[in-house]
N, C-alpha and C. Protein backbone atom coordinates (compact mmCIF):
# COMPACT_ATOMS: atom_id res chain seq x y z
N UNK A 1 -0.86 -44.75 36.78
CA UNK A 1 0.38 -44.07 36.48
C UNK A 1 1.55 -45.06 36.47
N UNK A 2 1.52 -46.43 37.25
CA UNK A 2 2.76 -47.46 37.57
C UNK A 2 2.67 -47.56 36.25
N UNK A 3 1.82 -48.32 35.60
CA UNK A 3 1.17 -48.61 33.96
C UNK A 3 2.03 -48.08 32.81
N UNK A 4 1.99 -47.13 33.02
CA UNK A 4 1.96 -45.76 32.17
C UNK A 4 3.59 -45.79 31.97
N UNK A 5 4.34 -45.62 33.29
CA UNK A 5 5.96 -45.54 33.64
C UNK A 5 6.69 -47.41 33.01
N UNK A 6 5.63 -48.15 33.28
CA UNK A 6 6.31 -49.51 33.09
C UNK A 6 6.13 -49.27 31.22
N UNK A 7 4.78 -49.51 30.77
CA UNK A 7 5.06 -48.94 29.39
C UNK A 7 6.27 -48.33 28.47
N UNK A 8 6.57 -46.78 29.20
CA UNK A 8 7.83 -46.14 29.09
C UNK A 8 9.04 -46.64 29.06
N UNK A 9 9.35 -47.34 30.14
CA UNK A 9 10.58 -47.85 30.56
C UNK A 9 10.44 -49.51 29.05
N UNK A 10 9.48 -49.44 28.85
CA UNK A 10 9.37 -50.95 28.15
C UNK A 10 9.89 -50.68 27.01
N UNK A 11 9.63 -49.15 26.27
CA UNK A 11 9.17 -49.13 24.64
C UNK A 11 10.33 -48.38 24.93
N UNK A 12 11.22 -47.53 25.49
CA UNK A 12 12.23 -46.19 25.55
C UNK A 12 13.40 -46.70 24.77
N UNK A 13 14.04 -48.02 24.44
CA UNK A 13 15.00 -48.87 24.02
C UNK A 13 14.45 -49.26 22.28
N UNK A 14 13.31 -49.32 21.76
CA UNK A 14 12.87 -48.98 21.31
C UNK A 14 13.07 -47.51 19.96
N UNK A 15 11.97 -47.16 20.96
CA UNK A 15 12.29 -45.19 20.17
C UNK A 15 13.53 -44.33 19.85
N UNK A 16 14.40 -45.19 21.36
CA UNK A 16 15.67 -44.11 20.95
C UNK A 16 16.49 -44.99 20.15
N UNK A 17 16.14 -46.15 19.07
CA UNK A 17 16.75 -46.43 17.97
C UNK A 17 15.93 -45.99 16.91
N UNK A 18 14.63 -45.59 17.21
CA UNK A 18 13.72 -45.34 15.83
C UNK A 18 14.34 -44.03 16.02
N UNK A 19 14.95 -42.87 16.44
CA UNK A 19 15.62 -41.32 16.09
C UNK A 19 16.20 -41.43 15.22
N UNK A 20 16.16 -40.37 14.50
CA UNK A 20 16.91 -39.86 13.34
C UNK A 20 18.49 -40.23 13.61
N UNK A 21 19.36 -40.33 13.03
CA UNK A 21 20.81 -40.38 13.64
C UNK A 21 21.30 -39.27 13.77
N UNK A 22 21.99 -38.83 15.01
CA UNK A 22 22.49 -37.70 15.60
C UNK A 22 21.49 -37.04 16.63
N UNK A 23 20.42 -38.01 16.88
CA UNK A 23 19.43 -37.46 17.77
C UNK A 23 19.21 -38.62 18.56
N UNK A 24 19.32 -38.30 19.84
CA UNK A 24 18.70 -38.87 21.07
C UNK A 24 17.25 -38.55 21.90
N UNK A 25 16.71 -39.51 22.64
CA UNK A 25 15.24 -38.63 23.00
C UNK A 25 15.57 -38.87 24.50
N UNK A 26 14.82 -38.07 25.30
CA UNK A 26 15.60 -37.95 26.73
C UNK A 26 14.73 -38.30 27.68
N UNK A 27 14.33 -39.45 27.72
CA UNK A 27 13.63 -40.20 29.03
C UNK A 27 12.33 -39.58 28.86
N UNK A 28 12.21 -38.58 28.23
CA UNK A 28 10.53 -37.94 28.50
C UNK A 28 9.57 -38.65 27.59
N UNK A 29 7.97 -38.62 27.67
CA UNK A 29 7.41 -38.82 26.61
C UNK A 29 6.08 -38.50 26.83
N UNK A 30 5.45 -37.77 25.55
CA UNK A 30 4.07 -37.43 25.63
C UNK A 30 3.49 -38.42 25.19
N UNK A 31 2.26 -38.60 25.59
CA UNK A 31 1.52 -39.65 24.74
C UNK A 31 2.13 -40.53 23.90
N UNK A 32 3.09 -41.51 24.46
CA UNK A 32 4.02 -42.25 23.49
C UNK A 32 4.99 -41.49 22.69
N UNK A 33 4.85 -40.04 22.76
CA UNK A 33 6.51 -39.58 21.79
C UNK A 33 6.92 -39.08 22.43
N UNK A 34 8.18 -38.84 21.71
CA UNK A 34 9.50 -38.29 22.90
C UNK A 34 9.19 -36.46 22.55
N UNK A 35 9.38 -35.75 23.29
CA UNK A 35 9.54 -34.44 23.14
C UNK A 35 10.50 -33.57 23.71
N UNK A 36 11.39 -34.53 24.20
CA UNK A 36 12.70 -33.70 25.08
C UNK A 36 13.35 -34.83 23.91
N UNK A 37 14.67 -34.45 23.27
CA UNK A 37 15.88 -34.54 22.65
C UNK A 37 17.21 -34.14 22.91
N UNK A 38 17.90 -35.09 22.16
CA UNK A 38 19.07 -34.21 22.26
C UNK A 38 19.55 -34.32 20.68
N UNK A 39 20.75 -33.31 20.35
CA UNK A 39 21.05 -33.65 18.77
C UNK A 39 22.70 -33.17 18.69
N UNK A 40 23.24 -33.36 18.44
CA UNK A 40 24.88 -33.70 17.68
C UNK A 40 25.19 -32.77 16.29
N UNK A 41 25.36 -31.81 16.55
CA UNK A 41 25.40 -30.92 15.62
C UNK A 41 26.08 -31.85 14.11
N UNK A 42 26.97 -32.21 14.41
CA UNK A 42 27.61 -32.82 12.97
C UNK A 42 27.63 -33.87 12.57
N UNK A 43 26.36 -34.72 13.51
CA UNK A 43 25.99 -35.90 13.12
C UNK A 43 24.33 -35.57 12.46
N UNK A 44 23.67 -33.99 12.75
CA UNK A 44 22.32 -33.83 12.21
C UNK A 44 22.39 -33.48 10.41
N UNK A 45 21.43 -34.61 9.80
CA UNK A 45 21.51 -34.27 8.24
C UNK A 45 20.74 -33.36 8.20
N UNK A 46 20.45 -32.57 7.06
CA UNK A 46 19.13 -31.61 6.53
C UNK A 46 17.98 -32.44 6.66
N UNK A 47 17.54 -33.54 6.53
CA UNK A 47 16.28 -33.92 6.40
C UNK A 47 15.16 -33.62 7.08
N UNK A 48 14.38 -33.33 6.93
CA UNK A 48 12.84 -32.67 7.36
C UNK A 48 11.97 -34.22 8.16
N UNK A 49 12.85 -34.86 9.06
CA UNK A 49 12.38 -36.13 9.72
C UNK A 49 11.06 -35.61 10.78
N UNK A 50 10.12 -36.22 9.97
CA UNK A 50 8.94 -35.88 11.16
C UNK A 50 9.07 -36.35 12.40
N UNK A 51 9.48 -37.43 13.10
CA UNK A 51 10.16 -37.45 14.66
C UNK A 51 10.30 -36.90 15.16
N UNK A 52 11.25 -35.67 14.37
CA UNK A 52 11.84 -34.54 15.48
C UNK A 52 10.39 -33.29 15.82
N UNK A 53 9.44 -33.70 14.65
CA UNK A 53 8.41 -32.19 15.21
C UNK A 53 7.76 -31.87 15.70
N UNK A 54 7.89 -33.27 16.98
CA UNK A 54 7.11 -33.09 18.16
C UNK A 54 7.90 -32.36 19.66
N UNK A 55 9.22 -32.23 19.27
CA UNK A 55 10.23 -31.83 20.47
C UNK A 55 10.65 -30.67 20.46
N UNK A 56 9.87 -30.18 21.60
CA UNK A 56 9.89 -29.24 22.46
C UNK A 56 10.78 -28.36 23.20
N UNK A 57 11.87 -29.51 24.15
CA UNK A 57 13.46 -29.14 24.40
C UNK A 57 14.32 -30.16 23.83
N UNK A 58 15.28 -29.37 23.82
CA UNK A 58 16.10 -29.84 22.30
C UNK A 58 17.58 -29.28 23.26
N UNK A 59 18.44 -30.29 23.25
CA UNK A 59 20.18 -30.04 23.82
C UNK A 59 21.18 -30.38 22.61
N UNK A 60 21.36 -29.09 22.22
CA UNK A 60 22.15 -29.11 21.60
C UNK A 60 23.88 -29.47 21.33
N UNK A 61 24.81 -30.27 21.10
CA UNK A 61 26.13 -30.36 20.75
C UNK A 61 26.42 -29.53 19.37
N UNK A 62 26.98 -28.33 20.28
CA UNK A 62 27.83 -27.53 18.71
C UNK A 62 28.90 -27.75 18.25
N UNK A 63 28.66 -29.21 17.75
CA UNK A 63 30.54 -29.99 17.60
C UNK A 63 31.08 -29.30 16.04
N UNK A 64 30.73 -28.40 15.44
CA UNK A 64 30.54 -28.05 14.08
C UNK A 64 31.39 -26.06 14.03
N UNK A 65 31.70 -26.50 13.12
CA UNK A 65 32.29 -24.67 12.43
C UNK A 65 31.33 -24.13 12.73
N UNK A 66 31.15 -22.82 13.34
CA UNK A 66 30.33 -21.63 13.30
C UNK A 66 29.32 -21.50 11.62
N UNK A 67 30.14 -21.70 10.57
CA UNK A 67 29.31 -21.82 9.48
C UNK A 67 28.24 -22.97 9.00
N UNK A 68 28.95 -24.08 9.40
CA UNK A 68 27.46 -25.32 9.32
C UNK A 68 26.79 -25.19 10.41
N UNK A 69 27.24 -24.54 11.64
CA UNK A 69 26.06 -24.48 12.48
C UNK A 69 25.15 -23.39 12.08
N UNK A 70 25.50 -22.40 11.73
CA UNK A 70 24.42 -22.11 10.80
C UNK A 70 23.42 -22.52 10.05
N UNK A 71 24.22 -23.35 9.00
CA UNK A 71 23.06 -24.27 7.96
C UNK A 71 22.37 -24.85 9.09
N UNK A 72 22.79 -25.80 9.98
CA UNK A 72 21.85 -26.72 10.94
C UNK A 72 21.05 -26.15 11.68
N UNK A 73 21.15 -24.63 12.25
CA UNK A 73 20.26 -23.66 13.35
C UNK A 73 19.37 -23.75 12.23
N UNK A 74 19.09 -23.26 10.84
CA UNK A 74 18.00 -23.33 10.23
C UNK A 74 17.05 -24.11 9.65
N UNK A 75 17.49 -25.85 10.39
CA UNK A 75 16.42 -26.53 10.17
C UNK A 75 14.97 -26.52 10.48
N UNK A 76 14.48 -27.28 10.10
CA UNK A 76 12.94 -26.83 10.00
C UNK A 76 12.20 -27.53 11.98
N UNK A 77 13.46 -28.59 12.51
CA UNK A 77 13.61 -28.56 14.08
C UNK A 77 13.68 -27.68 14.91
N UNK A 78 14.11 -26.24 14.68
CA UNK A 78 14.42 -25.48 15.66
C UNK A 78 13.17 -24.17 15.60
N UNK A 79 12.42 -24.38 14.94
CA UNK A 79 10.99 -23.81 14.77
C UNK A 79 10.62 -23.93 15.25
N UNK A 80 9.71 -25.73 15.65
CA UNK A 80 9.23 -25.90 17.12
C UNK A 80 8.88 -26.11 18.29
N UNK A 81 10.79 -25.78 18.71
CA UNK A 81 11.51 -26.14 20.24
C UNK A 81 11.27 -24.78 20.86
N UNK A 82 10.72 -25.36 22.19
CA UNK A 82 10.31 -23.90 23.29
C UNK A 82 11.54 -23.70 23.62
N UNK A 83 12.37 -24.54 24.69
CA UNK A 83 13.53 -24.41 24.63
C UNK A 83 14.85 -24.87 24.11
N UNK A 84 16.04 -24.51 24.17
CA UNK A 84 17.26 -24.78 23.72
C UNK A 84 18.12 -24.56 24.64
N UNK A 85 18.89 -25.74 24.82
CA UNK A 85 20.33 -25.34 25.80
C UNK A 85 21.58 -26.17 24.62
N UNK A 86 22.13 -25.50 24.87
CA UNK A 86 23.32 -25.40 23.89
C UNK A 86 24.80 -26.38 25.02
N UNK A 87 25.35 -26.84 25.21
CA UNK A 87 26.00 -27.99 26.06
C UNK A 87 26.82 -28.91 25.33
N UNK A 88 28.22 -28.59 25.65
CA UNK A 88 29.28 -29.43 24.81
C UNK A 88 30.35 -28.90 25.41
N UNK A 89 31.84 -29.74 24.65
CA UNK A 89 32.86 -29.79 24.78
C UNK A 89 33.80 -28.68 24.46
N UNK A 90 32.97 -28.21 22.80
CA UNK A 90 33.57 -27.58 22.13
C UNK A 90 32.48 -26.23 22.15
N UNK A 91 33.32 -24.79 22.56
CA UNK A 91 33.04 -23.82 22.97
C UNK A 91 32.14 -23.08 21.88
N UNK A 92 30.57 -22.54 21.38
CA UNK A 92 30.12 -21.95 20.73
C UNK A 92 31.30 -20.66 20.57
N UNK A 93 31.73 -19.52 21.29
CA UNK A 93 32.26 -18.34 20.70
C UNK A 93 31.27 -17.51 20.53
N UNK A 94 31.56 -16.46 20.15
CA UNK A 94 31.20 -15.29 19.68
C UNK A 94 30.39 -15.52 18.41
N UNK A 95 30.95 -16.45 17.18
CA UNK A 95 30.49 -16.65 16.22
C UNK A 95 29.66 -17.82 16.31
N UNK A 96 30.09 -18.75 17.10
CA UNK A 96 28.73 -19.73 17.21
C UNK A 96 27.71 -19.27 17.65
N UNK A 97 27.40 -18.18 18.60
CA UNK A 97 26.08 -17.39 19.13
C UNK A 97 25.64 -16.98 17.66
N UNK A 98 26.65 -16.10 16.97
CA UNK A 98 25.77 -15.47 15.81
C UNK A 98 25.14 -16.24 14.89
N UNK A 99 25.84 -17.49 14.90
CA UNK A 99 24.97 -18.20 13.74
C UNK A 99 23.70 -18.77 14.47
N UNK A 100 23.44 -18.90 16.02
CA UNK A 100 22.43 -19.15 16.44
C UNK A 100 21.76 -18.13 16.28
N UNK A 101 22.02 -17.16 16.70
CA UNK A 101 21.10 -15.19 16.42
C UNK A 101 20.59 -15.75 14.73
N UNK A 102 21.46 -16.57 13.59
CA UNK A 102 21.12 -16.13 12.17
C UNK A 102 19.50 -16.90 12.13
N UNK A 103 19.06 -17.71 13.23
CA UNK A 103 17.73 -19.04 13.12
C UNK A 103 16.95 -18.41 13.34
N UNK A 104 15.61 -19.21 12.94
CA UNK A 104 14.75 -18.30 13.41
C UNK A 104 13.66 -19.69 14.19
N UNK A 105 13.36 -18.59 15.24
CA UNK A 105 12.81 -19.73 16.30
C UNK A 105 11.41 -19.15 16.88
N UNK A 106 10.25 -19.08 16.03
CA UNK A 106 9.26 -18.67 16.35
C UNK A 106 8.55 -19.17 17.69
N UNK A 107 8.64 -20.32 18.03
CA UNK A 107 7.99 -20.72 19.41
C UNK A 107 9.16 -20.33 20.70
N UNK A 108 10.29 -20.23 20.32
CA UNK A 108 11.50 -20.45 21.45
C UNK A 108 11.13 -19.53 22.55
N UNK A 109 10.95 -20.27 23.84
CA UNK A 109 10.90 -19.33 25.35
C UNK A 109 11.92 -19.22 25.91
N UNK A 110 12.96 -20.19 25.74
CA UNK A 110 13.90 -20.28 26.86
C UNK A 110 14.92 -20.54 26.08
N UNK A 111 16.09 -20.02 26.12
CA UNK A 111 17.83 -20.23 25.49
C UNK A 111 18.68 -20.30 26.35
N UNK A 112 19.33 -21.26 26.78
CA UNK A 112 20.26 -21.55 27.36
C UNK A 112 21.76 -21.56 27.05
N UNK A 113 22.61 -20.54 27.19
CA UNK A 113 24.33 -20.45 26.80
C UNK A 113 25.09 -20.53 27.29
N UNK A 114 25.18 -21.16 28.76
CA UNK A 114 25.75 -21.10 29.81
C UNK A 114 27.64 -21.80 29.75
N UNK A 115 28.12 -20.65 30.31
CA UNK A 115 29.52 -21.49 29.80
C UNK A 115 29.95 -21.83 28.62
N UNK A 116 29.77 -20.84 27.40
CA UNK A 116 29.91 -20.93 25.97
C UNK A 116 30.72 -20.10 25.91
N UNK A 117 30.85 -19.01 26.35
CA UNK A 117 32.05 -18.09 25.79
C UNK A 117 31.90 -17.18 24.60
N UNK A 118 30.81 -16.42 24.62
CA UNK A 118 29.99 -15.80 23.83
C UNK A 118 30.38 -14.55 23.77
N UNK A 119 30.97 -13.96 24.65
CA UNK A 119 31.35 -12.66 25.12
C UNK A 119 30.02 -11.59 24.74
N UNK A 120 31.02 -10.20 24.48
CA UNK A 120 30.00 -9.35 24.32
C UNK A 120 29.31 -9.26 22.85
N UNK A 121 30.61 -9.66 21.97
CA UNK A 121 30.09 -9.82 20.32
C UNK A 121 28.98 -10.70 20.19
N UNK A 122 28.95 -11.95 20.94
CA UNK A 122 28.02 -12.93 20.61
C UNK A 122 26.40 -12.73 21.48
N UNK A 123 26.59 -12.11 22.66
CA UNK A 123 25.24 -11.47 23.16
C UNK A 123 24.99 -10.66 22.22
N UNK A 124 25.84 -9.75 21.69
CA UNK A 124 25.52 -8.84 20.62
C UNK A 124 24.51 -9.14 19.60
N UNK A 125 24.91 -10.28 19.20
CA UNK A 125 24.21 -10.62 18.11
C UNK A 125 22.70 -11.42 18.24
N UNK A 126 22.82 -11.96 19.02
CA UNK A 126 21.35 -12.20 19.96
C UNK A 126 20.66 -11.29 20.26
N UNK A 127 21.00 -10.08 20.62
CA UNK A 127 20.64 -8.98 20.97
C UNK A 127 19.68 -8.29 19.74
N UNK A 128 20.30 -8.46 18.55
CA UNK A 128 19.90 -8.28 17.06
C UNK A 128 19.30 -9.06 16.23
N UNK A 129 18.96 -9.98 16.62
CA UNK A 129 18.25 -11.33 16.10
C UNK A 129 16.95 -10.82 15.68
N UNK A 130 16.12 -11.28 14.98
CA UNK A 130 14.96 -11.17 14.82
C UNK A 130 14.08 -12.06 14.79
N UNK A 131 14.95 -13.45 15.11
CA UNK A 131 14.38 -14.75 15.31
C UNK A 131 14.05 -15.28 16.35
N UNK A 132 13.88 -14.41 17.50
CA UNK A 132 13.47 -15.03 18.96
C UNK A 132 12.23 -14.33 19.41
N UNK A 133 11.38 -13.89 18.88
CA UNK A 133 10.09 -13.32 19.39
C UNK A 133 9.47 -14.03 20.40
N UNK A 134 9.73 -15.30 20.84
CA UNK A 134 8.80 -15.18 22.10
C UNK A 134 9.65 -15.54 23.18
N UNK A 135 11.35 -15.19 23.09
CA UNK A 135 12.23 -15.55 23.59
C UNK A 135 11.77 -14.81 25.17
N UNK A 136 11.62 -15.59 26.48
CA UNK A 136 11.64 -14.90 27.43
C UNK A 136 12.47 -15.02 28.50
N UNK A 137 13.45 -16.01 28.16
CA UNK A 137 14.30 -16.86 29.73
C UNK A 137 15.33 -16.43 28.57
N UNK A 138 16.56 -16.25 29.32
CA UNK A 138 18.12 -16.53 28.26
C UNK A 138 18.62 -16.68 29.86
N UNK A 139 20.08 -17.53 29.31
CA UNK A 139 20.92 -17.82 30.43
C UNK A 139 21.93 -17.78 29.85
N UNK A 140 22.69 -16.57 30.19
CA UNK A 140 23.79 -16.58 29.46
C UNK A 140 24.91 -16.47 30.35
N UNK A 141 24.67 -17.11 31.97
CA UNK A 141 25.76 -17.09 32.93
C UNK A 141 27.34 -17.76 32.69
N UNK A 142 28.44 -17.33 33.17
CA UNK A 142 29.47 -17.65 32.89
C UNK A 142 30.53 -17.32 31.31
N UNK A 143 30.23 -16.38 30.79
CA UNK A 143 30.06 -16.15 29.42
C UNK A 143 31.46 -14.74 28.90
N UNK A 144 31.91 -14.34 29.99
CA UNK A 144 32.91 -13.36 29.96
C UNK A 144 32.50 -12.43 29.40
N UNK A 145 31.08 -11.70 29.50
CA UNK A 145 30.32 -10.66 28.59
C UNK A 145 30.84 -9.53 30.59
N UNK A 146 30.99 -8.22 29.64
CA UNK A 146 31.33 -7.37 30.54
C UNK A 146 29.95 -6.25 31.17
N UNK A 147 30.36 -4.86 31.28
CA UNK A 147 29.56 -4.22 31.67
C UNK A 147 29.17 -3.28 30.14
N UNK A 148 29.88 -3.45 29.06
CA UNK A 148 29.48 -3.14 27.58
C UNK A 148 28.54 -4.38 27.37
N UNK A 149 28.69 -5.28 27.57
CA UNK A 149 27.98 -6.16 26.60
C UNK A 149 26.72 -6.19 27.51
N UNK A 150 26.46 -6.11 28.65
CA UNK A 150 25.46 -5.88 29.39
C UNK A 150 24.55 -4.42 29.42
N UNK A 151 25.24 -3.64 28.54
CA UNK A 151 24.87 -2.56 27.99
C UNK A 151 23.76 -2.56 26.92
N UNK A 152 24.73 -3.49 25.97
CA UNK A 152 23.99 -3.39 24.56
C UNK A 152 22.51 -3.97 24.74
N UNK A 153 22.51 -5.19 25.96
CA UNK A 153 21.36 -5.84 25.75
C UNK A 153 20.62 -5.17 26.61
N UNK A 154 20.90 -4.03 27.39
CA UNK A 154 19.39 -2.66 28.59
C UNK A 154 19.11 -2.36 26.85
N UNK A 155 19.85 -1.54 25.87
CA UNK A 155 19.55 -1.04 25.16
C UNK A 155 18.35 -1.59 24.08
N UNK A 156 18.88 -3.48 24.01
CA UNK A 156 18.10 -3.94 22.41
C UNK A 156 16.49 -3.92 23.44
N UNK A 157 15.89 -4.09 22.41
CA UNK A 157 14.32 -4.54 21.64
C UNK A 157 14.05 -6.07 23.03
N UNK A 158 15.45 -6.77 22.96
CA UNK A 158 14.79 -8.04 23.45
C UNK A 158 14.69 -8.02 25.26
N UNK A 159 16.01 -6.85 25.67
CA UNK A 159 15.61 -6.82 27.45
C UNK A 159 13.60 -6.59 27.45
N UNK A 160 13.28 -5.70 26.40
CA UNK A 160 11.48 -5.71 27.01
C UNK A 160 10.90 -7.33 27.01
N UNK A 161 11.38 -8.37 26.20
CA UNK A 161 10.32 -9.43 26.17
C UNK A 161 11.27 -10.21 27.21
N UNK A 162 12.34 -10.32 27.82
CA UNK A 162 12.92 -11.22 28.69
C UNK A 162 12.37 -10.75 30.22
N UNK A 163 11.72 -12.34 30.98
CA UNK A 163 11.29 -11.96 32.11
C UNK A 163 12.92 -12.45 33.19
N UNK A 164 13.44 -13.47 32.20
CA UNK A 164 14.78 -13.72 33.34
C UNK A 164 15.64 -13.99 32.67
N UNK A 165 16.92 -13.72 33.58
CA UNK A 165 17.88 -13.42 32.86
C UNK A 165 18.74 -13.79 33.79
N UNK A 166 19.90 -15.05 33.38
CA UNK A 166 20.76 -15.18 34.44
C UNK A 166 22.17 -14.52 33.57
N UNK A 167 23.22 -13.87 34.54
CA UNK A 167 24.06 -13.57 34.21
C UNK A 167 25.18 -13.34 35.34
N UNK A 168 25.20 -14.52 36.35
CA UNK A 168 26.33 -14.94 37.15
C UNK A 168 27.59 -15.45 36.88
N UNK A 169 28.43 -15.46 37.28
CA UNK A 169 29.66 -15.51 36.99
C UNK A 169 30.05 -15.04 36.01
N UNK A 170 29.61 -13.64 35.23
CA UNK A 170 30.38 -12.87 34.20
C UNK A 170 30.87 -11.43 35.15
N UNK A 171 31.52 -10.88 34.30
CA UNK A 171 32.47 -9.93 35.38
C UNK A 171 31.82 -8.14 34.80
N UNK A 172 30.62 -8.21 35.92
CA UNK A 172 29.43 -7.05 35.22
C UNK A 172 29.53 -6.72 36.38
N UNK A 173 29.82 -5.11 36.74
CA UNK A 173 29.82 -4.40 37.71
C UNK A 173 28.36 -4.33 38.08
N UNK A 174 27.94 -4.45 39.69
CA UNK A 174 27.16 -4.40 40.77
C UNK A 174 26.52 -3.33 39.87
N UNK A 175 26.95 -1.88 40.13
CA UNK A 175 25.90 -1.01 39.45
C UNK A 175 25.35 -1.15 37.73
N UNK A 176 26.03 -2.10 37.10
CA UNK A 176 24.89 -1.99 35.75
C UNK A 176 24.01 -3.31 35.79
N UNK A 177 24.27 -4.36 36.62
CA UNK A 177 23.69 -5.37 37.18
C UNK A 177 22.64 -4.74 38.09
N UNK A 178 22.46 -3.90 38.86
CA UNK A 178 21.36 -3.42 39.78
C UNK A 178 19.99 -2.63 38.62
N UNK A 179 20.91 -2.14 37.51
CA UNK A 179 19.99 -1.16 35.79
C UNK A 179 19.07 -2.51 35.41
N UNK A 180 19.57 -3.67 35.39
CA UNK A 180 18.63 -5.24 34.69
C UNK A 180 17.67 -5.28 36.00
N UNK A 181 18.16 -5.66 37.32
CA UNK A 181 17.30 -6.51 38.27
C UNK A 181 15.83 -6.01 38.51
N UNK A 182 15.32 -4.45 38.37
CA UNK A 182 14.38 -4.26 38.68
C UNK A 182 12.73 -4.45 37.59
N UNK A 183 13.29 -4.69 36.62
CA UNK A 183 12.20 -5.14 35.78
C UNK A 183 12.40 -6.84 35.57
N UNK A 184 13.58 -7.60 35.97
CA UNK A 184 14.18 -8.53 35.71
C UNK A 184 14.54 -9.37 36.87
N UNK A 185 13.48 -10.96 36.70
CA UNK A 185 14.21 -11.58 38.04
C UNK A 185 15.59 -12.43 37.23
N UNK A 186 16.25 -12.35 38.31
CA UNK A 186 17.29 -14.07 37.95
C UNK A 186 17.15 -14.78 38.38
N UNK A 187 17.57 -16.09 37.45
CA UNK A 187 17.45 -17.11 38.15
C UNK A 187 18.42 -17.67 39.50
């Protein structure tokens, strides 16, 4: 295993210049490839770079308009990443969630939104997605979604496939927060 880590540490200087530009690879590696990333929303081109279609978790920068993040959620990268955490400067919104809701992410387990500012419109639209089928973790703590927007999502299709669900520090009354916890751990 020393072998294995000295290898890593040897070739890592390396790989993370062979990335696509606007993509970083994050200390991890399977069998010599990277499968944890990171990517730069408005530094990622369209290109269909085989590099990226081995990575798994993927950290997203939504440095981009709600509308090219769109075009970019539908690259042929976000197909097949288990998870996604979304992490930047510049606040997704309401409409940056929806253009993430517009992707479609057939392998995705885990979504991370933490501190985006999504409110209830932008859970909304997640809520309505049809692109997260094997979506089972969301973290959408800190997010200013109320006891409506915590509504809509007891109601959608996706509370049955989510086993956890963090939603701390949003301002959701005790009793519709107690309606999630019993089929639902948090983290």
């Amino acid at each position: 295993m020393t072998r294995v880590r000295q290898l890593l540490y040897a070739w890592d200087t390396v790989w993370q210049k062979e990335m696509p530009k606007g993509c970083k690879t994050l200390a991890y590696h399977r069998r010599g490839f990277a499968y944890r990333g990171a990517i730069t929303a408005s530094q990622f081109d369209d290109t269909d770079d085989p590099r990226l279609h081995l990575l798994e978790y993927l950290e997203l920068t939504p440095d981009v308009s709600p509308r090219r993040l769109a075009v970019v959620m539908k690259q042929s990268v976000f197909t097949r990443v288990k998870e996604l955490v979304v992490r930047g400067d510049r606040l997704l919104g309401w409409a940056g969630a929806g253009a993430i809701a517009e992707g479609e992410y057939p392998r995705l387990e885990r979504l991370v939104l933490a501190r985006q500012s999504i409110g209830n419109i932008g859970l909304r639209a997640l809520c309505e997605s049809w692109g997260l089928p094997r979506l089972r973790e969301l973290d959408v703590r800190a997010n200013d979604i109320t006891d409506d927007g915590l509504a809509t999502l007891i109601r959608s299709s996706l509370i049955i496939k989510l086993r956890r669900i963090e939603l701390s520090e949003n301002p959701i009354s005790v009793a519709m927060r107690d309606r999630v916890r019993p089929g639902h751990r948090e983290w």
